[in-house]
N, C-alpha and C. Protein backbone atom coordinates (compact mmCIF):
# COMPACT_ATOMS: atom_id res chain seq x y z
N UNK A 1 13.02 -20.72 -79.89
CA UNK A 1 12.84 -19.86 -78.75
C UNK A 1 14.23 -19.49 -78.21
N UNK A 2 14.61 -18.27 -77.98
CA UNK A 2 15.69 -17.72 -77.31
C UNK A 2 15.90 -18.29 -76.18
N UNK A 3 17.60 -18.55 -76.02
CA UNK A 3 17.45 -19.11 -74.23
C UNK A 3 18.32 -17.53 -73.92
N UNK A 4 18.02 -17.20 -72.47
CA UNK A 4 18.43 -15.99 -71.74
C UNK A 4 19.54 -16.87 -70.63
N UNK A 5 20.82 -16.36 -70.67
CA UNK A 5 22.00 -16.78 -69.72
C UNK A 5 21.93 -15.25 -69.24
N UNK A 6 22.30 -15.21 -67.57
CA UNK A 6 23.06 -14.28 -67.22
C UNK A 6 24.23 -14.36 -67.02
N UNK A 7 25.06 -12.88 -67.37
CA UNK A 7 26.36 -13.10 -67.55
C UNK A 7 27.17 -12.43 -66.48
N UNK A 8 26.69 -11.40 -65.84
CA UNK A 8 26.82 -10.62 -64.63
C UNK A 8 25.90 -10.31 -63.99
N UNK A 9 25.97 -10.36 -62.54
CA UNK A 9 24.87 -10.44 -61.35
C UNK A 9 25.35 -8.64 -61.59
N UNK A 10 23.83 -7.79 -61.12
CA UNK A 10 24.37 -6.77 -60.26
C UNK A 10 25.04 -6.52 -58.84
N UNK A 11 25.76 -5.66 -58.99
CA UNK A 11 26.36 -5.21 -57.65
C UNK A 11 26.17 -4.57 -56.73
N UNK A 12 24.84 -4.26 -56.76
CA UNK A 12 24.55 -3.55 -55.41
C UNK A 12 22.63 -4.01 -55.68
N UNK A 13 21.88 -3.75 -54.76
CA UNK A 13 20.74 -4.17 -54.51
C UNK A 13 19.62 -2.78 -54.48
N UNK A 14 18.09 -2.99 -54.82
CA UNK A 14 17.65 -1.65 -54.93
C UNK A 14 17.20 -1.20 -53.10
N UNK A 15 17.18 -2.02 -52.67
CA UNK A 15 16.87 -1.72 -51.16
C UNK A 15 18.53 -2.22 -50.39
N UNK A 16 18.46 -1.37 -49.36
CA UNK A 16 19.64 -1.34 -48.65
C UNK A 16 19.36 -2.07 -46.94
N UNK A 17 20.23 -2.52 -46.76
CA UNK A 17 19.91 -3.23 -45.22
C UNK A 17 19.14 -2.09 -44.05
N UNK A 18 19.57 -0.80 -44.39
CA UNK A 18 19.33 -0.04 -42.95
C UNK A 18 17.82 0.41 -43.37
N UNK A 19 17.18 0.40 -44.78
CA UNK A 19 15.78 0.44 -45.29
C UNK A 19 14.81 -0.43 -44.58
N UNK A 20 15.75 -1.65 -44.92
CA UNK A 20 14.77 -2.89 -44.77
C UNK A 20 14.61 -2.91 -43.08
N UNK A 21 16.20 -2.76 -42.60
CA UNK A 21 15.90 -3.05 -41.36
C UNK A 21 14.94 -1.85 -40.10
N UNK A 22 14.52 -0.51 -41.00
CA UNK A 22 13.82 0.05 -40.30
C UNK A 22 12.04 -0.32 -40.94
N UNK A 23 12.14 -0.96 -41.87
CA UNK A 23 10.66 -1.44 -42.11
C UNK A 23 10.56 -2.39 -41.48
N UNK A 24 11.62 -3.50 -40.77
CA UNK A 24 11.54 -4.64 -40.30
C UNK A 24 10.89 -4.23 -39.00
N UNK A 25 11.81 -3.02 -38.53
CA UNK A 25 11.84 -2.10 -37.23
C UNK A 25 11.87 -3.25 -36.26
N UNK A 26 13.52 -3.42 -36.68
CA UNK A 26 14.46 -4.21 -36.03
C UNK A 26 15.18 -3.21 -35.37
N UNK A 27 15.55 -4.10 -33.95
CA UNK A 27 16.56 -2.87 -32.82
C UNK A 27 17.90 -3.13 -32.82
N UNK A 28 18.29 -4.30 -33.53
CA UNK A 28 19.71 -4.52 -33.53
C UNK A 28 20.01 -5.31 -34.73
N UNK A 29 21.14 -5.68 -34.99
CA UNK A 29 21.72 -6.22 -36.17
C UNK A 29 21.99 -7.40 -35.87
N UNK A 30 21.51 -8.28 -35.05
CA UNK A 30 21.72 -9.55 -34.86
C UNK A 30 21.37 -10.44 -36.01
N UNK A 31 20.44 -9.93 -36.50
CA UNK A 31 20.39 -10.67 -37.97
C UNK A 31 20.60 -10.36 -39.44
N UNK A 32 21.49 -9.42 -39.47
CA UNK A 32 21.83 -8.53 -40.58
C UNK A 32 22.27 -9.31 -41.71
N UNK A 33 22.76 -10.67 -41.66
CA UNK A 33 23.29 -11.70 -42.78
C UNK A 33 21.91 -12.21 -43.20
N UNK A 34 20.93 -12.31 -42.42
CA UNK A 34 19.47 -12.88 -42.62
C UNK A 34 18.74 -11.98 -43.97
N UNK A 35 19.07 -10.62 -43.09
CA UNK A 35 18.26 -9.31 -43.53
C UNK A 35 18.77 -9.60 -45.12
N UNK A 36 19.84 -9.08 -44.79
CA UNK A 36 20.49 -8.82 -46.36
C UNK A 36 20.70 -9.95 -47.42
N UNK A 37 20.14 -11.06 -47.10
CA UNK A 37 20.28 -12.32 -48.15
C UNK A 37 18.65 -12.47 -48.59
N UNK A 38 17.62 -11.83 -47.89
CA UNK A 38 16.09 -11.56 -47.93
C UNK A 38 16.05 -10.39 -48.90
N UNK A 39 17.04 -9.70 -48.99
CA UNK A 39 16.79 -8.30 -49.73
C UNK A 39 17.43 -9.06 -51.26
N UNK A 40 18.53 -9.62 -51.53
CA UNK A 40 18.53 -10.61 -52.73
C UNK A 40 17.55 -11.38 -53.29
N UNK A 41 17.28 -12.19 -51.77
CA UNK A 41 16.20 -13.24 -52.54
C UNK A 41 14.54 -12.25 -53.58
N UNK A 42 14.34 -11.34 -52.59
CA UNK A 42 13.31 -10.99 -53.01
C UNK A 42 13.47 -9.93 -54.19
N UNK A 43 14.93 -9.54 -54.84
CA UNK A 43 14.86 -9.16 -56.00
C UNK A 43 14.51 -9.88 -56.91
N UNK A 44 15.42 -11.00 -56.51
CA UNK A 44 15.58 -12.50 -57.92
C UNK A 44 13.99 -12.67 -57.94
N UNK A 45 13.00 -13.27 -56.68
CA UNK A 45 11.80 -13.32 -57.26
C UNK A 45 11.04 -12.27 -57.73
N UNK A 46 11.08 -11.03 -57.74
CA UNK A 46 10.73 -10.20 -58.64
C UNK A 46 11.45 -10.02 -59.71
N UNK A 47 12.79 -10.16 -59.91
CA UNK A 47 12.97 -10.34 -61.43
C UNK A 47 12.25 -11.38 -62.11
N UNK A 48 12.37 -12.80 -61.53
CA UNK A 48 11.82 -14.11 -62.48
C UNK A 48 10.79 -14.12 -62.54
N UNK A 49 9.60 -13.29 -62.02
CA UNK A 49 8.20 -12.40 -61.66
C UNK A 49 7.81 -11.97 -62.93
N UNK A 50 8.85 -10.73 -63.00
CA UNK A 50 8.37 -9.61 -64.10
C UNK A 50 9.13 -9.82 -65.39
N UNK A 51 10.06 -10.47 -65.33
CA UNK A 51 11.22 -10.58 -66.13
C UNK A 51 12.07 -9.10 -66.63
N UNK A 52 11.64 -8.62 -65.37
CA UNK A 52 12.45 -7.07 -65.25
C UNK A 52 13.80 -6.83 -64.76
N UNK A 53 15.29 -6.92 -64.68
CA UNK A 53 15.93 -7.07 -63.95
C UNK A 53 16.03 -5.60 -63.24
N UNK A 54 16.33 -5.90 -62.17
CA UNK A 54 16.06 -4.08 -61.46
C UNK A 54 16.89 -3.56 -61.45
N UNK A 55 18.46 -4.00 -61.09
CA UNK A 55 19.74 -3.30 -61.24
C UNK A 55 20.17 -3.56 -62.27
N UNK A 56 21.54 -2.82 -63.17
CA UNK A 56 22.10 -3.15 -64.35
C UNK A 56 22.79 -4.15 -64.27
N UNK A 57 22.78 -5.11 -65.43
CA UNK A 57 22.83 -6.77 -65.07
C UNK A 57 23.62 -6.57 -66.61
N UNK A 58 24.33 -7.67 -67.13
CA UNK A 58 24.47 -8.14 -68.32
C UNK A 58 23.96 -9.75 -68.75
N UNK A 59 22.97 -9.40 -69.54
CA UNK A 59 22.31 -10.74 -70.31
C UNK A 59 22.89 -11.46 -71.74
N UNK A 60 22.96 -12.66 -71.67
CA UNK A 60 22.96 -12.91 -72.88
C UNK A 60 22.22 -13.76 -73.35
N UNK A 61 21.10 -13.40 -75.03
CA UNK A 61 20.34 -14.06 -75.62
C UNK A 61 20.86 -14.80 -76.60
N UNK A 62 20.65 -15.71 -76.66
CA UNK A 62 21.45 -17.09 -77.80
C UNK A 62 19.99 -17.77 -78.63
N UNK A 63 20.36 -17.79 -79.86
CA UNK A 63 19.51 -18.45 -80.85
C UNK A 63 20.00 -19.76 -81.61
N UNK A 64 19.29 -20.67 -81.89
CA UNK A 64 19.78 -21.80 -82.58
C UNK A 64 20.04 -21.30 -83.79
N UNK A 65 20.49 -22.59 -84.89
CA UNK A 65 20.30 -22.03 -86.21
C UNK A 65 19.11 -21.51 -87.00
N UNK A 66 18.52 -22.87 -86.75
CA UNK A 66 16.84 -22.68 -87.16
C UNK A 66 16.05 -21.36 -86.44
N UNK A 67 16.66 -20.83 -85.39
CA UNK A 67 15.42 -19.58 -85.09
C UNK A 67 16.40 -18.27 -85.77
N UNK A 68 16.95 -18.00 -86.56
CA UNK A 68 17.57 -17.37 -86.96
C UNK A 68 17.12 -16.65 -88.50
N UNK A 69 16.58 -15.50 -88.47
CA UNK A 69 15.72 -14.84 -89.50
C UNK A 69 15.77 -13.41 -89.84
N UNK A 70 15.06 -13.06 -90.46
CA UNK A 70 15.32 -11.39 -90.32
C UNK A 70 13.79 -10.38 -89.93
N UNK A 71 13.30 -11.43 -89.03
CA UNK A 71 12.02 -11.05 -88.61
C UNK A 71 12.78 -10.51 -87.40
N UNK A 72 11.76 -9.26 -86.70
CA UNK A 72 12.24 -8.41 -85.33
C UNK A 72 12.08 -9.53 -84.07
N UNK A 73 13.04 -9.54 -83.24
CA UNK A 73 12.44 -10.30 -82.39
C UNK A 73 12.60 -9.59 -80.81
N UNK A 74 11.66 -10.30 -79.61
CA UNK A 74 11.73 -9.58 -78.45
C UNK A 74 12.62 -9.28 -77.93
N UNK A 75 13.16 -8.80 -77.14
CA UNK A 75 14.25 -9.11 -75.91
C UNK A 75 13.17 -8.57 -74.26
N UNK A 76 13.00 -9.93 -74.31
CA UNK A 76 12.24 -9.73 -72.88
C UNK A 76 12.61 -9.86 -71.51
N UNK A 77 13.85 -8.95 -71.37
CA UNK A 77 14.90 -8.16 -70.18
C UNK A 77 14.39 -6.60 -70.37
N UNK A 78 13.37 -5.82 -69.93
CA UNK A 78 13.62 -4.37 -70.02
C UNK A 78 13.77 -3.94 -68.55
N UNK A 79 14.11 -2.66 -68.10
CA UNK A 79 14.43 -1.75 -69.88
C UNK A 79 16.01 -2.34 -70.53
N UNK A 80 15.97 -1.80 -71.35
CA UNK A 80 17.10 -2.50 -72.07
C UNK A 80 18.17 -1.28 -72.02
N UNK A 81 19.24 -1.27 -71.81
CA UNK A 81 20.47 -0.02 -71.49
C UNK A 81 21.06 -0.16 -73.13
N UNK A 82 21.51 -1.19 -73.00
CA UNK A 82 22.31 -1.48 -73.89
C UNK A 82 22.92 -2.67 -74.86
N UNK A 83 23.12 -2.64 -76.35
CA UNK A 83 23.38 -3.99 -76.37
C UNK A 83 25.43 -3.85 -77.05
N UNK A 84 25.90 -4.88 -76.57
CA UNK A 84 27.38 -4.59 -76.20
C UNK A 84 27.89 -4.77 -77.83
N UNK A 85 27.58 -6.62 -77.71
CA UNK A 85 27.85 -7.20 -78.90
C UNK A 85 27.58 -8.23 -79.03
N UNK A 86 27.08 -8.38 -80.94
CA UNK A 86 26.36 -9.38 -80.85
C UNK A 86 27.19 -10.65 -81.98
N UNK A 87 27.21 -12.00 -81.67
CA UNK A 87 28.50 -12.44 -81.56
C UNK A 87 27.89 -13.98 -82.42
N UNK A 88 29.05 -14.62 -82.91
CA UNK A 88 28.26 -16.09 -83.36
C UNK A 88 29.22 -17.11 -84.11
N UNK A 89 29.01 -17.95 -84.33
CA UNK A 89 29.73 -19.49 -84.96
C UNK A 89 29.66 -19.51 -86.10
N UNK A 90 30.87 -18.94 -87.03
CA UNK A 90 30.85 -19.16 -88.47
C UNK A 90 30.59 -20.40 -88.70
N UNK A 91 30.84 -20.94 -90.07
CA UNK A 91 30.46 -22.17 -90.77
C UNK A 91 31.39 -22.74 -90.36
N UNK A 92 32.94 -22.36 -89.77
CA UNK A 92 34.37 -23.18 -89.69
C UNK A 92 33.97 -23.44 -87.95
N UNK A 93 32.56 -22.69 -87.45
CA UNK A 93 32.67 -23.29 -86.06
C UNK A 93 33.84 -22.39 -84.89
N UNK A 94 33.60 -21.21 -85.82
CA UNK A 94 35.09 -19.87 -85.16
C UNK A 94 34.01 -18.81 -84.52
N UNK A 95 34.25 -17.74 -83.42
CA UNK A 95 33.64 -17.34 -83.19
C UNK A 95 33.85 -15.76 -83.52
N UNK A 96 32.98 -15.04 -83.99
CA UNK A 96 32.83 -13.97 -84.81
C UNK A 96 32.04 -13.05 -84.18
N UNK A 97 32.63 -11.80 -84.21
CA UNK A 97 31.85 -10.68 -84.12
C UNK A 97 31.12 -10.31 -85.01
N UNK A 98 29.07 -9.72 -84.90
CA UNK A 98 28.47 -8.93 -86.04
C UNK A 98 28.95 -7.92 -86.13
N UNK A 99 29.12 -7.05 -87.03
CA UNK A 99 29.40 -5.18 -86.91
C UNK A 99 27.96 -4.93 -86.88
N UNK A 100 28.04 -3.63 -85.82
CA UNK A 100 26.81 -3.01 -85.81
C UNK A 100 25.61 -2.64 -86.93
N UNK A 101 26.14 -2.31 -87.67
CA UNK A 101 25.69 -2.06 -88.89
C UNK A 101 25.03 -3.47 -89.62
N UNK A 102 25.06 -4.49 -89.09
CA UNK A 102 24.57 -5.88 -89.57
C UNK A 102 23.01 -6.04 -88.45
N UNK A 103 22.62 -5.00 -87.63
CA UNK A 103 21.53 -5.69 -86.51
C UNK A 103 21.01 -4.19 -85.73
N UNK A 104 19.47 -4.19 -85.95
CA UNK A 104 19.09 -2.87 -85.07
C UNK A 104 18.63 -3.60 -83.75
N UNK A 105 18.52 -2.30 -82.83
CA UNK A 105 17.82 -2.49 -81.76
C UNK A 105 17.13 -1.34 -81.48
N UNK A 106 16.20 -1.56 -80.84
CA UNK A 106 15.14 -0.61 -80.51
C UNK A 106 15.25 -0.75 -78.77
N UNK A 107 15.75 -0.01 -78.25
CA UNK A 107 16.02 -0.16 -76.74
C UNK A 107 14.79 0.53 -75.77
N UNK A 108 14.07 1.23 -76.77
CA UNK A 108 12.86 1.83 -76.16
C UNK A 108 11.96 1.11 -75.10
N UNK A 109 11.45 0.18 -76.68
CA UNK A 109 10.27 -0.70 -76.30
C UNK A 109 10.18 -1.47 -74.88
N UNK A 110 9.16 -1.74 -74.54
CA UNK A 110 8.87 -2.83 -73.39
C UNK A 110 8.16 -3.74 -73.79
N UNK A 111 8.68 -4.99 -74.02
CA UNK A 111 9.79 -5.23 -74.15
C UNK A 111 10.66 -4.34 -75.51
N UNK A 112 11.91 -4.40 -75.49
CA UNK A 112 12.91 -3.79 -76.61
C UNK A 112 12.78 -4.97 -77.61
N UNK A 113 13.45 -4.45 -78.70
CA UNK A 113 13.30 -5.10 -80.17
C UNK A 113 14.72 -5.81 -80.54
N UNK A 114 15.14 -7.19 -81.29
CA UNK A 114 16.16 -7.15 -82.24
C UNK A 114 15.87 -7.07 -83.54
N UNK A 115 16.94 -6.95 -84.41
CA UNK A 115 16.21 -7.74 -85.31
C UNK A 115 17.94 -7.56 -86.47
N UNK A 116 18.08 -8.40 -87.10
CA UNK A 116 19.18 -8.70 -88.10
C UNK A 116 19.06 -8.06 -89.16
N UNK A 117 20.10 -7.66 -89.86
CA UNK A 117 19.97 -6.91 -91.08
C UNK A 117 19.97 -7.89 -92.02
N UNK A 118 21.12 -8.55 -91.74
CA UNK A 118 21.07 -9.96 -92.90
C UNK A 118 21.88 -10.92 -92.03
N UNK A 119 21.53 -11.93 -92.57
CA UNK A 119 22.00 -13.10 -91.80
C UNK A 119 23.19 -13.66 -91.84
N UNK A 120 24.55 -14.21 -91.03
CA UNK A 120 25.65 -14.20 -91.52
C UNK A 120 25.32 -15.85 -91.39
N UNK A 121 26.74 -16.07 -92.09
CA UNK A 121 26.66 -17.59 -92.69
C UNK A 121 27.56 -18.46 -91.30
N UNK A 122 26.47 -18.64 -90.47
CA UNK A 122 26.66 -19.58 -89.54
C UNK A 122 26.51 -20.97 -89.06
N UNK A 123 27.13 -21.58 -88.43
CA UNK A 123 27.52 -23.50 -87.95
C UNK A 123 25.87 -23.86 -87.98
N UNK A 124 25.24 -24.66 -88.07
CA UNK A 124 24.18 -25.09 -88.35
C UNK A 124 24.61 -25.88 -86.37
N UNK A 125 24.29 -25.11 -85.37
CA UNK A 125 24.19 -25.89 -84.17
C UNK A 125 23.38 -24.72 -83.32
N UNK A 126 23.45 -25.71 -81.91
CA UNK A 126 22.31 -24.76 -81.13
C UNK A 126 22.97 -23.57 -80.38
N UNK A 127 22.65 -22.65 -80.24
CA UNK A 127 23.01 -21.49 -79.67
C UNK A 127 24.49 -20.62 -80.43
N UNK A 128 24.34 -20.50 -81.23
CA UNK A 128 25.03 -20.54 -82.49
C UNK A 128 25.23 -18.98 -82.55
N UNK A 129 24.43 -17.86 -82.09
CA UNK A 129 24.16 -16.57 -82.23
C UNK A 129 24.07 -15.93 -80.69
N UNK A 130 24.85 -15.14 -79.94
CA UNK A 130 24.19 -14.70 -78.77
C UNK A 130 24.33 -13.01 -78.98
N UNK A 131 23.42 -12.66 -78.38
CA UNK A 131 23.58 -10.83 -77.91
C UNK A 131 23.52 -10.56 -76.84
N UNK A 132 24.41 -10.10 -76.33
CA UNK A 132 25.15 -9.49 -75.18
C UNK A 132 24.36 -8.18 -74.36
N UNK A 133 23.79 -7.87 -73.77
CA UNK A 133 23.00 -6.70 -73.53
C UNK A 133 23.17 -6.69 -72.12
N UNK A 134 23.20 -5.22 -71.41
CA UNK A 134 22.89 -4.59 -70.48
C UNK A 134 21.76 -4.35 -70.14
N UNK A 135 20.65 -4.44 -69.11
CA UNK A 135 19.49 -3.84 -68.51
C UNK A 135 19.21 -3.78 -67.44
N UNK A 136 18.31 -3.71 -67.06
CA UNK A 136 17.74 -3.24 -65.70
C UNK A 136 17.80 -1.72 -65.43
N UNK A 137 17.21 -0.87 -64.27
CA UNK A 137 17.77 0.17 -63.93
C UNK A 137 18.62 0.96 -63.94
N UNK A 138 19.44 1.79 -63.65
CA UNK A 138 20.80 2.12 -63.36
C UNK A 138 21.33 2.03 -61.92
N UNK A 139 20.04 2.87 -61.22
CA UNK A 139 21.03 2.58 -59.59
C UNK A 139 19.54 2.61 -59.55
N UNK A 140 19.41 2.17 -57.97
CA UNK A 140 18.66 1.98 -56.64
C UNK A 140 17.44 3.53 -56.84
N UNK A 141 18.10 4.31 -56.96
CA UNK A 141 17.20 5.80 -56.82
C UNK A 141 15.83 5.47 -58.28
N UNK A 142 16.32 4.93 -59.68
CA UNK A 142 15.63 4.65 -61.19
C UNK A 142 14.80 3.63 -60.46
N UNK A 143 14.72 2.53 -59.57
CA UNK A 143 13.86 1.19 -59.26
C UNK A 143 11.94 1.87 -59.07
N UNK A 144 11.24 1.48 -59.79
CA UNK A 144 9.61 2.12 -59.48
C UNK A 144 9.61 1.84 -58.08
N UNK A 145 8.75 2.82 -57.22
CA UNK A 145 8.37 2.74 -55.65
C UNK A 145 7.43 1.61 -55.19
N UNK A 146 6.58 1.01 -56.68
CA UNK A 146 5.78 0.17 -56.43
C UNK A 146 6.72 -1.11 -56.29
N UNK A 147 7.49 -1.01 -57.10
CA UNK A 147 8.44 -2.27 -57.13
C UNK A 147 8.85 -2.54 -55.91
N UNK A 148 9.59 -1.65 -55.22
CA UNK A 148 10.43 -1.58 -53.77
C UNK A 148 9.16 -1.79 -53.10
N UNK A 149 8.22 -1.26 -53.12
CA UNK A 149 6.88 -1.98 -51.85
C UNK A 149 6.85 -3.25 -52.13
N UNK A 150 7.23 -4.06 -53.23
CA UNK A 150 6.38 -5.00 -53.58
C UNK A 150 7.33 -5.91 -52.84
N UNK A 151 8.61 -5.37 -52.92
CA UNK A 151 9.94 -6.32 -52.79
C UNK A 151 9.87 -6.26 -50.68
N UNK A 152 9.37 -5.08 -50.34
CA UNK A 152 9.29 -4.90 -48.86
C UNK A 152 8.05 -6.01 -48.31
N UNK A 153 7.52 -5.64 -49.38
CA UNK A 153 6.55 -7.00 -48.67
C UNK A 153 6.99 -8.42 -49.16
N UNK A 154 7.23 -8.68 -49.63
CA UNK A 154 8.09 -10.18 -49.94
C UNK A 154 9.20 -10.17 -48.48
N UNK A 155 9.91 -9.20 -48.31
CA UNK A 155 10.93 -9.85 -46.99
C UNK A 155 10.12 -9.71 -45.81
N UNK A 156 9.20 -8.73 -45.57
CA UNK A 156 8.33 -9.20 -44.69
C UNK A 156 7.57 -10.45 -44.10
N UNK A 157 7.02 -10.80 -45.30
CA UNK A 157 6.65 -11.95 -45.75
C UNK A 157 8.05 -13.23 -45.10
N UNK A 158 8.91 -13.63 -45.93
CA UNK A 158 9.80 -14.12 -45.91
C UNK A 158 10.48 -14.04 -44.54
N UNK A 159 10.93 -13.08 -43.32
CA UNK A 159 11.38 -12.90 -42.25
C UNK A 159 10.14 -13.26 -41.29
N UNK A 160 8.93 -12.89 -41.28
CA UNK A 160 8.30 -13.27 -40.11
C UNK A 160 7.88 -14.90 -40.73
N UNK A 161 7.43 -15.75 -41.69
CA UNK A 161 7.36 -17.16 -41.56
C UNK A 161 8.45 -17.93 -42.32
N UNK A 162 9.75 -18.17 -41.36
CA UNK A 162 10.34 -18.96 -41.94
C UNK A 162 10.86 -20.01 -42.39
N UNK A 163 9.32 -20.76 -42.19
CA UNK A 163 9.32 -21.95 -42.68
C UNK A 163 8.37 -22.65 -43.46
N UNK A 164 8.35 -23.90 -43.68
CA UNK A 164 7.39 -24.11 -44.92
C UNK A 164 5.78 -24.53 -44.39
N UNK A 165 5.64 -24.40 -43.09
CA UNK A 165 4.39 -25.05 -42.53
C UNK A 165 4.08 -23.94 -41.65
N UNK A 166 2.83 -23.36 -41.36
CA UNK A 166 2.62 -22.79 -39.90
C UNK A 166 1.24 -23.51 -39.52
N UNK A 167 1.36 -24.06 -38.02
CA UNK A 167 0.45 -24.75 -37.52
C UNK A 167 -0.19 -23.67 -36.61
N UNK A 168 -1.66 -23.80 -36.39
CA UNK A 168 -2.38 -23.24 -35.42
C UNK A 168 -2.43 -21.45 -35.75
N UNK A 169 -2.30 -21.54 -37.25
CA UNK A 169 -2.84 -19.58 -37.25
C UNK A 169 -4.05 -19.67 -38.08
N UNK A 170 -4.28 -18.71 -38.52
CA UNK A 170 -5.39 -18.47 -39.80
C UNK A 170 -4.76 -17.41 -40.49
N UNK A 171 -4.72 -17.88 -41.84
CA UNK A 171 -4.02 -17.15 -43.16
C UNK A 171 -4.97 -15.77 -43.89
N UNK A 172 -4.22 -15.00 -44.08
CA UNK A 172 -5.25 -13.96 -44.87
C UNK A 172 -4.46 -13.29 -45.89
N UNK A 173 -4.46 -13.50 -47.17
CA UNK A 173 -3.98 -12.56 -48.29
C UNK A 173 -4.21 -11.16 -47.95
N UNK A 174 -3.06 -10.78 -48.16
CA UNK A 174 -3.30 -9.03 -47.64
C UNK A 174 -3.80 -8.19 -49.01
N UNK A 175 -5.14 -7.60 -49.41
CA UNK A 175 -5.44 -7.09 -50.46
C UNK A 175 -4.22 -6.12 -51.01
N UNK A 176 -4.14 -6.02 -52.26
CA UNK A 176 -2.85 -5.25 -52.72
C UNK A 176 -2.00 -5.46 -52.51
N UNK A 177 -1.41 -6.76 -52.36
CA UNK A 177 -0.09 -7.35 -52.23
C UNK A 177 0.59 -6.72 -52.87
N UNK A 178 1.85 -7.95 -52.89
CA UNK A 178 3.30 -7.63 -53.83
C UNK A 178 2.44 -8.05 -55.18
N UNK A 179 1.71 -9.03 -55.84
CA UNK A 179 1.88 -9.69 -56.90
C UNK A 179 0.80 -8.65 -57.88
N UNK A 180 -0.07 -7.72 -56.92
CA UNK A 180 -1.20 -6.84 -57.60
C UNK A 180 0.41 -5.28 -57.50
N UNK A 181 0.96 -4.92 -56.97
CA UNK A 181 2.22 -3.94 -57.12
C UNK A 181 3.10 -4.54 -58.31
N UNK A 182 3.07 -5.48 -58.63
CA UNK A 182 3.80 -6.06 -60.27
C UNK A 182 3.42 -6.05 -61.15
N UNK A 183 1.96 -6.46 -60.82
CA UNK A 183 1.07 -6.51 -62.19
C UNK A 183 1.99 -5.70 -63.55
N UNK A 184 1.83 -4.17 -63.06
CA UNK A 184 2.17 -3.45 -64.54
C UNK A 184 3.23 -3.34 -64.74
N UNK A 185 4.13 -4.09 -64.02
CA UNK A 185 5.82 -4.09 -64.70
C UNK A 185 6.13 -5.38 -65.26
N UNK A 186 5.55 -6.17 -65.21
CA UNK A 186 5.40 -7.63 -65.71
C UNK A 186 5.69 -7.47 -67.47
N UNK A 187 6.75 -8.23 -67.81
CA UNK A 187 7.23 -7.76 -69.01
C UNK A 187 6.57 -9.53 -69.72
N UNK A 188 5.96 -9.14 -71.21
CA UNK A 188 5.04 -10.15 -71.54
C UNK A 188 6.10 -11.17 -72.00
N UNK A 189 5.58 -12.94 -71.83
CA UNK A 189 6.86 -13.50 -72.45
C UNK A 189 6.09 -13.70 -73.99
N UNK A 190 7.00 -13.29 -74.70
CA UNK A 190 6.71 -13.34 -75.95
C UNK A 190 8.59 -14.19 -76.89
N UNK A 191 7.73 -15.10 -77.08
CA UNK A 191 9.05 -15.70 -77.85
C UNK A 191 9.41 -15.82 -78.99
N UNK A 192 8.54 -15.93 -80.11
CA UNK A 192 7.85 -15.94 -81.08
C UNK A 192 8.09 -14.33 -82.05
N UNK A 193 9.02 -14.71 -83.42
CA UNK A 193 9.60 -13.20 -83.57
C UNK A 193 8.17 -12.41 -83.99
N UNK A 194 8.27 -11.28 -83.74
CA UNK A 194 7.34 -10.29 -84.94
C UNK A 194 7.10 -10.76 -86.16
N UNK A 195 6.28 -10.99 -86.56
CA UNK A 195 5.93 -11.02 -88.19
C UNK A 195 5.04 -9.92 -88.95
């Protein structure tokens, strides 16, 4: 099974403080460090959600020796932008660039595709192979509208109870939440190459 490292956070967020803070329909900025660490949190749980990253991020996928084949395999980060380079541990345990021409990708798919042309003669250890890729969105304007509702109701959520107990209310799931607004961006985990 592939392990996924991130290698760069994005740099800017798909919702902006003065968004949030007029959905908050907040009158002042007294809590603007609050606001804007709620507008993070609730990307990350919709990324680790959907396994979608929303802004352009750089990932890297690493394979042992043993998962190493010339069967297609997932990359379950879409959409997928780009893949940089894909990199690995000769037999001397040195680290090596593939040439392109050694590995396709299919950047389409949801999830996108790898897959090896032929296999280079690599260290028999774990994580031995990684690919380097770009995804998520591009900017804030590319993020789906369902997504950004989904993420507005998570800081909603998150700003009015902020804590782990509430005594003396009565709870009600709000029909059509955030988690029914994800449903169809929810990228499948599939680990297991194509055969």
């Amino acid at each position: 099974m592939a392990n996924y490292r991130l290698v760069t956070a994005p740099t800017t967020e798909p919702l902006t403080y003065t968004e949030v803070k007029n959905f908050l329909r907040l009158n002042d900025d007294s809590e603007q460090a609050f606001v804007t660490s709620l507008i993070t949190v609730a990307r990350q749980l919709v990324e680790d959600r959907t396994w979608r990253p929303l802004i352009s991020q750089v990932w890297a996928m690493q394979f042992d020796y043993e998962e190493l084949s010339l069967n297609i395999y997932y990359i379950n980060k879409s959409p997928l932008l780009s893949v940089q380079s894909v990199t690995y541990f000769d037999e001397n345990d040195t680290l090596q660039t593939l040439a392109p021409s050694q590995y396709e990708v299919d950047i389409y798919g949801s999830p996108a595709r790898f897959r090896l042309i032929n296999i280079p003669e690599v260290k028999k250890r774990m994580n031995t192979l990684q690919v380097n890729f770009t995804c998520g969105y591009t900017n804030a304007a590319s993020v789906p509208l369902p997504i950004k509702q989904a993420m507005y109701l998570i800081i909603g959520h998150l700003y009015e109870n902020r804590q782990t107990v509430m005594t003396g209310t009565q709870v009600h799931e709000v029909p059509y939440s955030a988690e029914f607004l994800l449903e169809s961006y929810r990228n499948n985990f599939i680990f297991a190459p194509l055969v």
